[in-house]
Structures are given as C-alpha cells and as structure tokens.
C-alpha atoms as a PDB file:
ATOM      1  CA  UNK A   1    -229.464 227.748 279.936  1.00  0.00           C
ATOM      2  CA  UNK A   2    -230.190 231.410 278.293  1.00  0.00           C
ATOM      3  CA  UNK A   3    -227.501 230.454 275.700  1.00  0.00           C
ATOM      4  CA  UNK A   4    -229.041 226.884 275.173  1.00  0.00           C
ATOM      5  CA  UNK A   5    -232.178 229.053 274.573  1.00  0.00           C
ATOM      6  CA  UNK A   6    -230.505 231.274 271.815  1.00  0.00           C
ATOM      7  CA  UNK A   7    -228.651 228.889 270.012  1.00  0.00           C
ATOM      8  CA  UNK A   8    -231.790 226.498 269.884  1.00  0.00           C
ATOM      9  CA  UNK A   9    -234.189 229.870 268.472  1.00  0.00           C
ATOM     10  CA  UNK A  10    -231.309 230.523 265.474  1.00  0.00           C
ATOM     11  CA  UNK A  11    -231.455 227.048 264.679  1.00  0.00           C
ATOM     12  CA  UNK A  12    -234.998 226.774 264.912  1.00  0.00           C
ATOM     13  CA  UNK A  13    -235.775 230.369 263.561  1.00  0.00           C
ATOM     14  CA  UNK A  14    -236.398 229.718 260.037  1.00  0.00           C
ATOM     15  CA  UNK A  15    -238.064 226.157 259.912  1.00  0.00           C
ATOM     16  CA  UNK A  16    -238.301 225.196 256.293  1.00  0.00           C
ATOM     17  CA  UNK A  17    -234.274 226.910 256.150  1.00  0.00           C
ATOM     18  CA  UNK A  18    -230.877 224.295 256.213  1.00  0.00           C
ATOM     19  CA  UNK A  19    -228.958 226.273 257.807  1.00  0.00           C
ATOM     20  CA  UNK A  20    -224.459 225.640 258.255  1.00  0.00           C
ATOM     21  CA  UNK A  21    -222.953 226.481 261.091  1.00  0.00           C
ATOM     22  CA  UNK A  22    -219.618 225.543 261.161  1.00  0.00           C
ATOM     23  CA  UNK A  23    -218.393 227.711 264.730  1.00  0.00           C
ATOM     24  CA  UNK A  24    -218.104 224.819 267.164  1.00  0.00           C
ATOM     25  CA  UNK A  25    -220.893 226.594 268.991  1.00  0.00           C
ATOM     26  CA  UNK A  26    -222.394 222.978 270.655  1.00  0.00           C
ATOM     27  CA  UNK A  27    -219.055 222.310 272.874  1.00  0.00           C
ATOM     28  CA  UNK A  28    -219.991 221.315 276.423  1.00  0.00           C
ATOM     29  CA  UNK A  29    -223.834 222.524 276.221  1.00  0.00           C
ATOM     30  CA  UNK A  30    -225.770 220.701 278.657  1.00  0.00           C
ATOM     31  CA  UNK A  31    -228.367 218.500 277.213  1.00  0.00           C
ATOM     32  CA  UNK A  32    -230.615 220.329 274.035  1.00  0.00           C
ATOM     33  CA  UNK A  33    -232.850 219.621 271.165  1.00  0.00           C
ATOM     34  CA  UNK A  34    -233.537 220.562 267.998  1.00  0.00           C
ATOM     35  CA  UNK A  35    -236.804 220.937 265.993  1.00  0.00           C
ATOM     36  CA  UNK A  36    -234.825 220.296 262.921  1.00  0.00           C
ATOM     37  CA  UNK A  37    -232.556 217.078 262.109  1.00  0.00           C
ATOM     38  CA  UNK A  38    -228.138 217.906 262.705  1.00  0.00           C
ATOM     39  CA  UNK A  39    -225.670 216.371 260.369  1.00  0.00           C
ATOM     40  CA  UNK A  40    -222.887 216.671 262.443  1.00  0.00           C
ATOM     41  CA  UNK A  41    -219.284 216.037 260.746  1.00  0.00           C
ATOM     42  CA  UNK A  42    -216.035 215.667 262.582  1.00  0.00           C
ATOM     43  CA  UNK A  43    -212.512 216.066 260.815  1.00  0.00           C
ATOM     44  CA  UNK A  44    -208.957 216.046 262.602  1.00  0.00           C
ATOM     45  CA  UNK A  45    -210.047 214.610 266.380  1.00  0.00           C
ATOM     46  CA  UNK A  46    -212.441 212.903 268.226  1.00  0.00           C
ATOM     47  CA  UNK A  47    -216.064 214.129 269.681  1.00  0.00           C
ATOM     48  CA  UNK A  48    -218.042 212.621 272.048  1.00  0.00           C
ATOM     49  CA  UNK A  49    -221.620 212.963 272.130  1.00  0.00           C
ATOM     50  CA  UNK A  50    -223.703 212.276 275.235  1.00  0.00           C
ATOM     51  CA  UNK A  51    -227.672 211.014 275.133  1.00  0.00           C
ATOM     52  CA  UNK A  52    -229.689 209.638 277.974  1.00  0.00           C
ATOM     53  CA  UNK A  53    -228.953 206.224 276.814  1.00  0.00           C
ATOM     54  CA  UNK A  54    -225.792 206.149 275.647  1.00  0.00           C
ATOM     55  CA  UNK A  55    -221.922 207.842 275.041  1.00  0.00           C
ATOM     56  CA  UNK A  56    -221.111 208.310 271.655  1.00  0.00           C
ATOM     57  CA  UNK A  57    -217.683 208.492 270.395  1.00  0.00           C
ATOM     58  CA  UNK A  58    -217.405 209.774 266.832  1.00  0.00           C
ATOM     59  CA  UNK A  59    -213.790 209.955 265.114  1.00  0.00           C
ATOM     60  CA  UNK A  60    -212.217 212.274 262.650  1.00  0.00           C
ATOM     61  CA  UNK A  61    -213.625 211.554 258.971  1.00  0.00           C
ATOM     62  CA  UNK A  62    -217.045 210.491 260.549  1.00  0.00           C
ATOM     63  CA  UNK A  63    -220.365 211.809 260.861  1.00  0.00           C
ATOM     64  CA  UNK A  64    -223.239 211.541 263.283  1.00  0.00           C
ATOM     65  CA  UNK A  65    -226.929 211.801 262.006  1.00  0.00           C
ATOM     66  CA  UNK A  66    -228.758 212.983 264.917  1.00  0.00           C
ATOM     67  CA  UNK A  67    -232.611 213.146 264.568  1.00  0.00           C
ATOM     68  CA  UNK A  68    -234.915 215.641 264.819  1.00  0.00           C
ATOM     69  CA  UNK A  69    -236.010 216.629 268.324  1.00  0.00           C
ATOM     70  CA  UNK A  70    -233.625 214.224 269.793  1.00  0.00           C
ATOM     71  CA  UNK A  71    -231.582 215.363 273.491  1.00  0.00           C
ATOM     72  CA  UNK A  72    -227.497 215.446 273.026  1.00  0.00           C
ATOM     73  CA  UNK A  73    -224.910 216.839 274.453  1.00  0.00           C
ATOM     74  CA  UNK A  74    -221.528 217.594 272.502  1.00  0.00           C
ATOM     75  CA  UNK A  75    -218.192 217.407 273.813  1.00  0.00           C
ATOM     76  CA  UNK A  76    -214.654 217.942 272.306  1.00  0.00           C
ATOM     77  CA  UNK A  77    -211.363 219.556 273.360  1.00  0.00           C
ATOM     78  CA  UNK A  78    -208.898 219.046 270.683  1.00  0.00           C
ATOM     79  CA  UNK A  79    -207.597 222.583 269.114  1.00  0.00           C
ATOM     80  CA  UNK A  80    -207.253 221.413 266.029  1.00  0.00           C
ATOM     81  CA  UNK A  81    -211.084 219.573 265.670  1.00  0.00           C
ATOM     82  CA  UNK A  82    -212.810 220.763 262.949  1.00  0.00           C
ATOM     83  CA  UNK A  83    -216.849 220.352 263.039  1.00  0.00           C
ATOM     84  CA  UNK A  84    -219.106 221.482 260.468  1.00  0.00           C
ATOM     85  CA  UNK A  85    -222.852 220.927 261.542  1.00  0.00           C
ATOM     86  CA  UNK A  86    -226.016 221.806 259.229  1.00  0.00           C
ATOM     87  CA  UNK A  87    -229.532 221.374 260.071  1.00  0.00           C
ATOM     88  CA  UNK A  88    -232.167 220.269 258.138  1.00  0.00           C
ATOM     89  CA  UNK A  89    -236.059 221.337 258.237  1.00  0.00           C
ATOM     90  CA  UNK A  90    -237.932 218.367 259.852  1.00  0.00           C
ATOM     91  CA  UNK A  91    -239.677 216.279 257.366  1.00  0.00           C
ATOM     92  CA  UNK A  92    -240.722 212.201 257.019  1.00  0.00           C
ATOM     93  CA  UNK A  93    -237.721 211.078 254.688  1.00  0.00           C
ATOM     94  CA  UNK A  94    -237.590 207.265 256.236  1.00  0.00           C
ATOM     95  CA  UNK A  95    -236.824 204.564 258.868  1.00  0.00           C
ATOM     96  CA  UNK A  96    -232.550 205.955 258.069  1.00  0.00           C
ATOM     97  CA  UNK A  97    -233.382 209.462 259.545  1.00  0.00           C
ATOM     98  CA  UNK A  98    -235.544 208.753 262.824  1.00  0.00           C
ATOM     99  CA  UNK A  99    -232.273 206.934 264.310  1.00  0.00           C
ATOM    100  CA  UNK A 100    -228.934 208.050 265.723  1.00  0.00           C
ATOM    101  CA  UNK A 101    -226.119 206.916 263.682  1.00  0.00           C
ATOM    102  CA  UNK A 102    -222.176 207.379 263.043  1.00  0.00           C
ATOM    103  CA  UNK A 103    -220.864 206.574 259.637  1.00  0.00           C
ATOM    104  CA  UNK A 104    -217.435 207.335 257.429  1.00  0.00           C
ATOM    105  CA  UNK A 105    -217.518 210.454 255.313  1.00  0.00           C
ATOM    106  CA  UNK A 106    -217.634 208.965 251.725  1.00  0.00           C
ATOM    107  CA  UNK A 107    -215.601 210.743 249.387  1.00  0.00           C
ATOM    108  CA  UNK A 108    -218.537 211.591 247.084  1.00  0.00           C
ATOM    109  CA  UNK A 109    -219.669 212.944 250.393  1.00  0.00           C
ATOM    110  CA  UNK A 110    -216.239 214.504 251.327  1.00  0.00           C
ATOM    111  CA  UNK A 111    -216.489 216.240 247.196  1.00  0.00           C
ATOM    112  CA  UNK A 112    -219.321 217.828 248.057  1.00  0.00           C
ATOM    113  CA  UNK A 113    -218.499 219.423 251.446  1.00  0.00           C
ATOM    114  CA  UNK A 114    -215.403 220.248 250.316  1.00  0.00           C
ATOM    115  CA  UNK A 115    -217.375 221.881 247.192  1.00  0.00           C
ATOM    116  CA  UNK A 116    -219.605 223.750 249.928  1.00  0.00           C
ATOM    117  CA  UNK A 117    -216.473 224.583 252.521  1.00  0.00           C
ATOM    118  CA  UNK A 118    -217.537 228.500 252.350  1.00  0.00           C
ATOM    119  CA  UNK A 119    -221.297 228.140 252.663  1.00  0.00           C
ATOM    120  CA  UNK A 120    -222.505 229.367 255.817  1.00  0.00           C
ATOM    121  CA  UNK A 121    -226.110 231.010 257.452  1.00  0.00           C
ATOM    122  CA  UNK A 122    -229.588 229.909 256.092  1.00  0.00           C
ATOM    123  CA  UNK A 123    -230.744 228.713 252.699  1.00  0.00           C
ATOM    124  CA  UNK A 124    -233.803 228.730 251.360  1.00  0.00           C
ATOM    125  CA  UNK A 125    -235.730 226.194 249.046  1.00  0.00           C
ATOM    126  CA  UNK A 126    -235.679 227.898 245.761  1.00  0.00           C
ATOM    127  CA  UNK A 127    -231.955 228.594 245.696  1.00  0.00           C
ATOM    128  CA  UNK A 128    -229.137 225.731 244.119  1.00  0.00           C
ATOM    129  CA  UNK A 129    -227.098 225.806 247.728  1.00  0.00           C
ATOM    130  CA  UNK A 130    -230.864 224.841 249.257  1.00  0.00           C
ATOM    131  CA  UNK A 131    -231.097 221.803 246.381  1.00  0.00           C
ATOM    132  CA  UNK A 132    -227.331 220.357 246.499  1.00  0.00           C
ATOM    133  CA  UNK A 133    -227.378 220.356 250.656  1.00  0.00           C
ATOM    134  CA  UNK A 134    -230.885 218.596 250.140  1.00  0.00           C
ATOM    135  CA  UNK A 135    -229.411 215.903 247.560  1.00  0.00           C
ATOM    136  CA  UNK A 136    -226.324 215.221 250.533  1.00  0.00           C
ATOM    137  CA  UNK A 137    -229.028 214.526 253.040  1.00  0.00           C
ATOM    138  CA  UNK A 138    -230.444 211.970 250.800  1.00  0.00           C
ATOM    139  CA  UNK A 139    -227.459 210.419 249.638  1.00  0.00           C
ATOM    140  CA  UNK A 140    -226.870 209.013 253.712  1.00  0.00           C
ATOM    141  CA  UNK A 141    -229.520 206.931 253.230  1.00  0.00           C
ATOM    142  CA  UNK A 142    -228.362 205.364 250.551  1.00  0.00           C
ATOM    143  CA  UNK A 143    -224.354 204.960 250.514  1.00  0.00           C
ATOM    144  CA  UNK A 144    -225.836 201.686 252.675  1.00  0.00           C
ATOM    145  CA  UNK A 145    -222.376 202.042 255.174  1.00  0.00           C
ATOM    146  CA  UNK A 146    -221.623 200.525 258.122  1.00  0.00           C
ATOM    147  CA  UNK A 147    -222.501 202.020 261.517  1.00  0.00           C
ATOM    148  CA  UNK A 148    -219.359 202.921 263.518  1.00  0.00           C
ATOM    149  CA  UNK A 149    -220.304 200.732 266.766  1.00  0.00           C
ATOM    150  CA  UNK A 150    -218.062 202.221 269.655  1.00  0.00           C
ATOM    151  CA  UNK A 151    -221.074 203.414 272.079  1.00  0.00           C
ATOM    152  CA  UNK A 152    -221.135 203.062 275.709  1.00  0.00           C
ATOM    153  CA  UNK A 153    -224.123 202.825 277.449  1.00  0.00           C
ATOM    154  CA  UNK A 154    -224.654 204.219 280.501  1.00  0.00           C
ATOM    155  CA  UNK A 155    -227.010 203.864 283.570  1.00  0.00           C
ATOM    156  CA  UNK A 156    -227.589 205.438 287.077  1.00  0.00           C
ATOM    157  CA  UNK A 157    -227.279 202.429 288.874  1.00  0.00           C
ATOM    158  CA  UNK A 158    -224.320 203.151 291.235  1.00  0.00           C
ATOM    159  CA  UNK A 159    -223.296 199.575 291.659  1.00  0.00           C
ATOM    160  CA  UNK A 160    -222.333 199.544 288.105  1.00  0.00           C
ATOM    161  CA  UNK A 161    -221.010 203.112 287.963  1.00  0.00           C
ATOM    162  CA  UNK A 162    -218.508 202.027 290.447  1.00  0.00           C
ATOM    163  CA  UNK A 163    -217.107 198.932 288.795  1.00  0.00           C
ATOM    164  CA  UNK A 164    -217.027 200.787 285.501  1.00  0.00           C
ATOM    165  CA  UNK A 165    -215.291 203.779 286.564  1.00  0.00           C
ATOM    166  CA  UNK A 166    -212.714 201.287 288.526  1.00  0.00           C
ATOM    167  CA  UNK A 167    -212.201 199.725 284.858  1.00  0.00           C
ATOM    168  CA  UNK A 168    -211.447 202.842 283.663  1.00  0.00           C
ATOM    169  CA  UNK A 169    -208.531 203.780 285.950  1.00  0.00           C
ATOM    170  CA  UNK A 170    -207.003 200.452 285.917  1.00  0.00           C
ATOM    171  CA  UNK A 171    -207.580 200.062 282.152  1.00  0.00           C
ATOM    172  CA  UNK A 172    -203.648 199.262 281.338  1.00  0.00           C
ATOM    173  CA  UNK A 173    -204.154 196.225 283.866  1.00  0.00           C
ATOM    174  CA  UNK A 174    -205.453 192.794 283.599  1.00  0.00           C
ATOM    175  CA  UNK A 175    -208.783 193.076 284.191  1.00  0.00           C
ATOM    176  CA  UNK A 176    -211.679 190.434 284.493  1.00  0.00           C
ATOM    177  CA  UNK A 177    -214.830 189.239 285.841  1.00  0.00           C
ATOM    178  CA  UNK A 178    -213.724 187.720 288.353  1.00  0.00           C
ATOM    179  CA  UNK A 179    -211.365 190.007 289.880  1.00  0.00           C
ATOM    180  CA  UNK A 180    -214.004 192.730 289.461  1.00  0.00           C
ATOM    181  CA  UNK A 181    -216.719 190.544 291.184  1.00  0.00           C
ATOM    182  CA  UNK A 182    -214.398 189.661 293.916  1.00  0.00           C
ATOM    183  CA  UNK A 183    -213.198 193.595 294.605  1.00  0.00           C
ATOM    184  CA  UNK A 184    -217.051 194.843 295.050  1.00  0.00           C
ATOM    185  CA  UNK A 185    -218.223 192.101 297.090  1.00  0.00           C
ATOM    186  CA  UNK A 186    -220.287 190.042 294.442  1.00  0.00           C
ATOM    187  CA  UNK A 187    -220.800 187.136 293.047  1.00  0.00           C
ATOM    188  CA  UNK A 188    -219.660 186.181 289.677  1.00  0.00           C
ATOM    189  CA  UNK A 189    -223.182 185.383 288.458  1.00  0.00           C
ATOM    190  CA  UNK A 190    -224.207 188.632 290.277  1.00  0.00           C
ATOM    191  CA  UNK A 191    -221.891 190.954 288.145  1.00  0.00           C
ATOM    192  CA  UNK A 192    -222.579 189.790 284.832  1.00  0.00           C
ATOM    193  CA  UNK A 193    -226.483 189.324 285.759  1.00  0.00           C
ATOM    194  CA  UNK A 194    -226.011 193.556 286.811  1.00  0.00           C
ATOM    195  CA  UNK A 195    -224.317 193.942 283.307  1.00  0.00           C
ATOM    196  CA  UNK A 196    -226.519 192.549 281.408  1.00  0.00           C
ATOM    197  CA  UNK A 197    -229.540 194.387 283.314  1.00  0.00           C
ATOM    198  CA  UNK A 198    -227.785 197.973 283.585  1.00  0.00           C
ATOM    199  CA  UNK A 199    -225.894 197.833 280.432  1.00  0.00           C
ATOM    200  CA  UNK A 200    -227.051 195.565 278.127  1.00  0.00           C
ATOM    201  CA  UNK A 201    -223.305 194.422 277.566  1.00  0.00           C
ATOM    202  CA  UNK A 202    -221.535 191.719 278.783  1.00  0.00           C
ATOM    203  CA  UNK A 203    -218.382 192.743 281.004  1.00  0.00           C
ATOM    204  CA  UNK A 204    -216.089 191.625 278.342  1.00  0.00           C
ATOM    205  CA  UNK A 205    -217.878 193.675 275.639  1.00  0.00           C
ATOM    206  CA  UNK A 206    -217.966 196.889 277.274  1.00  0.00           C
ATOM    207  CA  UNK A 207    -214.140 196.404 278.460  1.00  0.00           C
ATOM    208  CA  UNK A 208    -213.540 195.646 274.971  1.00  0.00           C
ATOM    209  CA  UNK A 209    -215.152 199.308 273.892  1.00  0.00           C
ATOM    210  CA  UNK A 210    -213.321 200.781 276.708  1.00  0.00           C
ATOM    211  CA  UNK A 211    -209.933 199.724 275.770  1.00  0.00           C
ATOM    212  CA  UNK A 212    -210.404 200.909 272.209  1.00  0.00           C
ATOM    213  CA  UNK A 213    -211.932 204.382 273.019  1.00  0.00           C
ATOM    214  CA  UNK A 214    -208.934 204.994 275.173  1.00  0.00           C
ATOM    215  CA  UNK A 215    -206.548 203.050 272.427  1.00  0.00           C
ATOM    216  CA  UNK A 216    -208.126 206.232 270.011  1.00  0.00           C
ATOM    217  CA  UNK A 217    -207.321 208.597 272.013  1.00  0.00           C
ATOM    218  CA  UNK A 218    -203.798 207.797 272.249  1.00  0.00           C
ATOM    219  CA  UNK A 219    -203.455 206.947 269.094  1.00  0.00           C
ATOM    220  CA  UNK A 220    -204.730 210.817 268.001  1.00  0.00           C
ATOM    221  CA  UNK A 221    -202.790 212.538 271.505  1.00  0.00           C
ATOM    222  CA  UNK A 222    -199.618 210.270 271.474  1.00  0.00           C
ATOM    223  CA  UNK A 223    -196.556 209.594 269.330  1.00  0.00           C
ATOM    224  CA  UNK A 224    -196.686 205.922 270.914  1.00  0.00           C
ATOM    225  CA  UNK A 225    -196.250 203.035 268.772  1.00  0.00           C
ATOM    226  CA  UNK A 226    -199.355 201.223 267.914  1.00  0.00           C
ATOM    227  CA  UNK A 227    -197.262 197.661 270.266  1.00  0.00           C
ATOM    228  CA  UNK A 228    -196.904 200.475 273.186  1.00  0.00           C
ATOM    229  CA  UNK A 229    -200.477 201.661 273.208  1.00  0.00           C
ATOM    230  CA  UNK A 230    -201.757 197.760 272.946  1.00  0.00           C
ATOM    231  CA  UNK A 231    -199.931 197.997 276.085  1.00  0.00           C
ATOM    232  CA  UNK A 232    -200.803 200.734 277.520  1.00  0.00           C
ATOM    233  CA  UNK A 233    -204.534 199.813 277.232  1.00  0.00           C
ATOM    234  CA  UNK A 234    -204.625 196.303 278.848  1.00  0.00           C
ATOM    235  CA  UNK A 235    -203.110 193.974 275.721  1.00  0.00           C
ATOM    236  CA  UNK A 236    -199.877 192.199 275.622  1.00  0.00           C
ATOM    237  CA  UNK A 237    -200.439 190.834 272.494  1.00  0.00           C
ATOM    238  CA  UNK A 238    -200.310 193.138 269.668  1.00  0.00           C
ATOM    239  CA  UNK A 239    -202.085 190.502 267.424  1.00  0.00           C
ATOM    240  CA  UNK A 240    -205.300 190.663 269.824  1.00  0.00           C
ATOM    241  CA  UNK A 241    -205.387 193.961 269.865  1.00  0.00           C
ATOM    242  CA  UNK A 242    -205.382 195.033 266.469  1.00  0.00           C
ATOM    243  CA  UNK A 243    -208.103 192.725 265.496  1.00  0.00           C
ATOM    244  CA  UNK A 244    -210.494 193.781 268.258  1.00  0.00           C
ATOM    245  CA  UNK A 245    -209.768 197.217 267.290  1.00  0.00           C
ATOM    246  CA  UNK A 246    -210.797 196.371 263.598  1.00  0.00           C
ATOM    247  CA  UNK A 247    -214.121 194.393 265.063  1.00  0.00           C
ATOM    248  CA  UNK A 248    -215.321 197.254 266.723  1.00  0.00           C
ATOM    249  CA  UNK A 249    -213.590 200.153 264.167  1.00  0.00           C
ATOM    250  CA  UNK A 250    -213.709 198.400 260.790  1.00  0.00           C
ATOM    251  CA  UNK A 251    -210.090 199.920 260.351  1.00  0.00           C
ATOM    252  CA  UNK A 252    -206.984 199.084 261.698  1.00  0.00           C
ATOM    253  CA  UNK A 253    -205.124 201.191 264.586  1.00  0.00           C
ATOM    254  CA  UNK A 254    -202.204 202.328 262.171  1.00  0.00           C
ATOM    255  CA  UNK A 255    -204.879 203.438 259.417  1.00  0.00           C
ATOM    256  CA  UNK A 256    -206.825 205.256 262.162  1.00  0.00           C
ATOM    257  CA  UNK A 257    -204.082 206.995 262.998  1.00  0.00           C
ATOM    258  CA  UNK A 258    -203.010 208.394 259.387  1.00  0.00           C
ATOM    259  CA  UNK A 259    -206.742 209.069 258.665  1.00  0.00           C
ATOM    260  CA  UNK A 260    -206.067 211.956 261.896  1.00  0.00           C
ATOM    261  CA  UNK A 261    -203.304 213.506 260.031  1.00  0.00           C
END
C-alpha cells in the first residue's frame, strides 16, 4: 500500500503537469486512483485491467482511456509488453473522457508517439512537448473508432463464480446451458435468469468472450495454427470461429496475430 501511496503522489504531484511514464510501474498494484486522467497504450502483448465492474482485456496496438479518479488495477506478464502511460491534468473536455474505453492506435496516433518515444517526466503548459501531448488527447475524441468490446464482467455472487470458473477449465469442451444448469443443480430458466442478474450477459455471450480472450492468448503465446486454436478453445468449425472472433475483435485471428509481431 506505501508504494500505491508513492506512485499515486508522483503522479499526482504536479496537477496542471502531463506527465510520461513509460516504466511498467502499474503491474499487479492492487486497486488505485488517479486525480489526473491515464492514457494507457499497449504494444507487443496483452494487458488486462481489472475495475469493480468489469475485466478488461486490452491487446497490443490498443489503448485504454481511463478517467480521472477512476479505481483499476493493471496486470501483464509478457517480457516483451511494452506500455507507455501519460497522465493528463483533470479538466471537463466531454462526455468521450468521463468513460472507460479501449480503442486501436491510429497511425496518426502511432506518428506522434513514435515522434515523442524519448519524452519522459513532467511537462509543463508553456512548453511545445506540453501543447503536442495536449493536441493527442484531443484527437481520441475525435478519430470517432470503434470500442474494442472484449470485457468480462464480474460479480461476487458465488453461484455464478462457480459456473464461470468451471467454463473456464473446460473451455476446449462443448459447453452449454444446459449441461451447465444440469452440473450445479439448476434449472435451465434458473441459470440464464442468474446470468442475466449477475452478469448482465447471456451464457452464450460471455462463453463467446471467454473463448476469444483465451483464443488471444494463444494466438500471442503459441505457434498453433489459427484451425488448432479454434480447437483448442471449444470450436470445431474454423468458419464459426473466425467470424465470432471478428464480431467481438473487428479483426480477424490471423491479422491479430501479425499485428503482435
């Protein structure tokens, strides 16, 4: 908690400052805020980021806008994950800002980080670093791109905790309602009522989200073929799997995987 403490007071110390930080100083904190709003930016891997509501999953070539004052909790274990974060003073900029969201790095967006790749510390307002970094926050709002949707929500009810964490271990088999309902003693109406209560998903949706997260991960860890990790992940048609990868991705698996390289 003392190091929570610390690393909250330099990001907080100057308040009207952006400051970069691009040490992956967040990994496995416990839960922490910021008076100041985090652009967070992933290349090379996958992070996951942890709120009271939800898990977060945010691939390489993505970034997470996480607002000011908001609880998280950042987790990653891949050697060769590169995060750059930089916070920005707290201020009313719009409806885009006061929400959690994961989005592609643009490449006008890419130019300019790539432009700023040896900034690091505090800038002030008054300086041309302080006005550029100020111009990328402003150009989120308005590259109008589409919200990467893999989230999973999660819930303290230990009912549902169960089941999920079943689907998890068995998620190469074929799952489904049924079976599910059957193996915890409850009705089918009973499970997908829970679901819908705890979650806010339907059973199919968040096996859906399940499948792919894990389908990511292999496809970033593994040298398996895109047929043998449709497999591996619950699908024996390749077909099905690729386009609910796309639905919930907007990419395809074999493009995900080259955009890691």
């Amino acid at each position: 908690m003392e190091y929570v403490n610390e690393l909250s007071k330099t990001i907080d110390q100057y308040p009207g400052s952006i400051l970069v930080m691009r040490q992956q100083i967040e990994q496995k904190l416990p839960a922490h805020q910021h008076t100041k709003g985090q652009l967070l930016l992933v290349f090379g891997g996958i992070a996951y980021l942890q709120t009271l509501e939800r898990d977060y999953y945010i691939p390489s070539n993505h970034y997470i806008w996480i607002p000011a004052d908001y609880a998280h909790n950042l987790m990653y274990n891949a050697q060769d994950l590169h995060i750059i974060n930089i916070y920005f003073p707290a201020a009313d900029d719009g409806a885009f800002y006061k929400e959690l969201g994961i989005y592609p790095v643009s490449r006008l967006l890419f130019e300019l980080l790539a432009f700023s790749e040896t900034w690091q510390g505090n800038y002030f307002a008054g300086c041309w670093e302080y006005e550029l970094m100020s111009t990328m926050k402003k150009l989120l709002a308005h590259e109008n791109l589409q919200k990467f949707s893999i989230q999973l929500p999660t819930t303290d009810d230990s009912r549902i905790r169960a089941i999920t964490d079943d689907m998890r271990h068995r998620i190469g088999e074929p799952l489904s309602l049924e079976e599910s309902a059957q193996k915890f003693g409850l009705s089918v109406r009973s499970l997908t009522r829970l679901f819908q209560q705890c979650l806010h998903l339907s059973f199919v949706q968040y096996l859906k989200m399940l499948r792919v997260i894990r389908a990511m991960e292999l496809l970033k860890d593994t040298s398996l073929s895109i047929s043998e990790i449709a497999y591996q992940v619950g699908y024996s048609n390749i077909s099905a799997f690729s386009n609910t990868f796309f639905q919930l991705t907007n990419i395809r698996p074999s493009d995900f995987r080259s955009k890691l390289k």
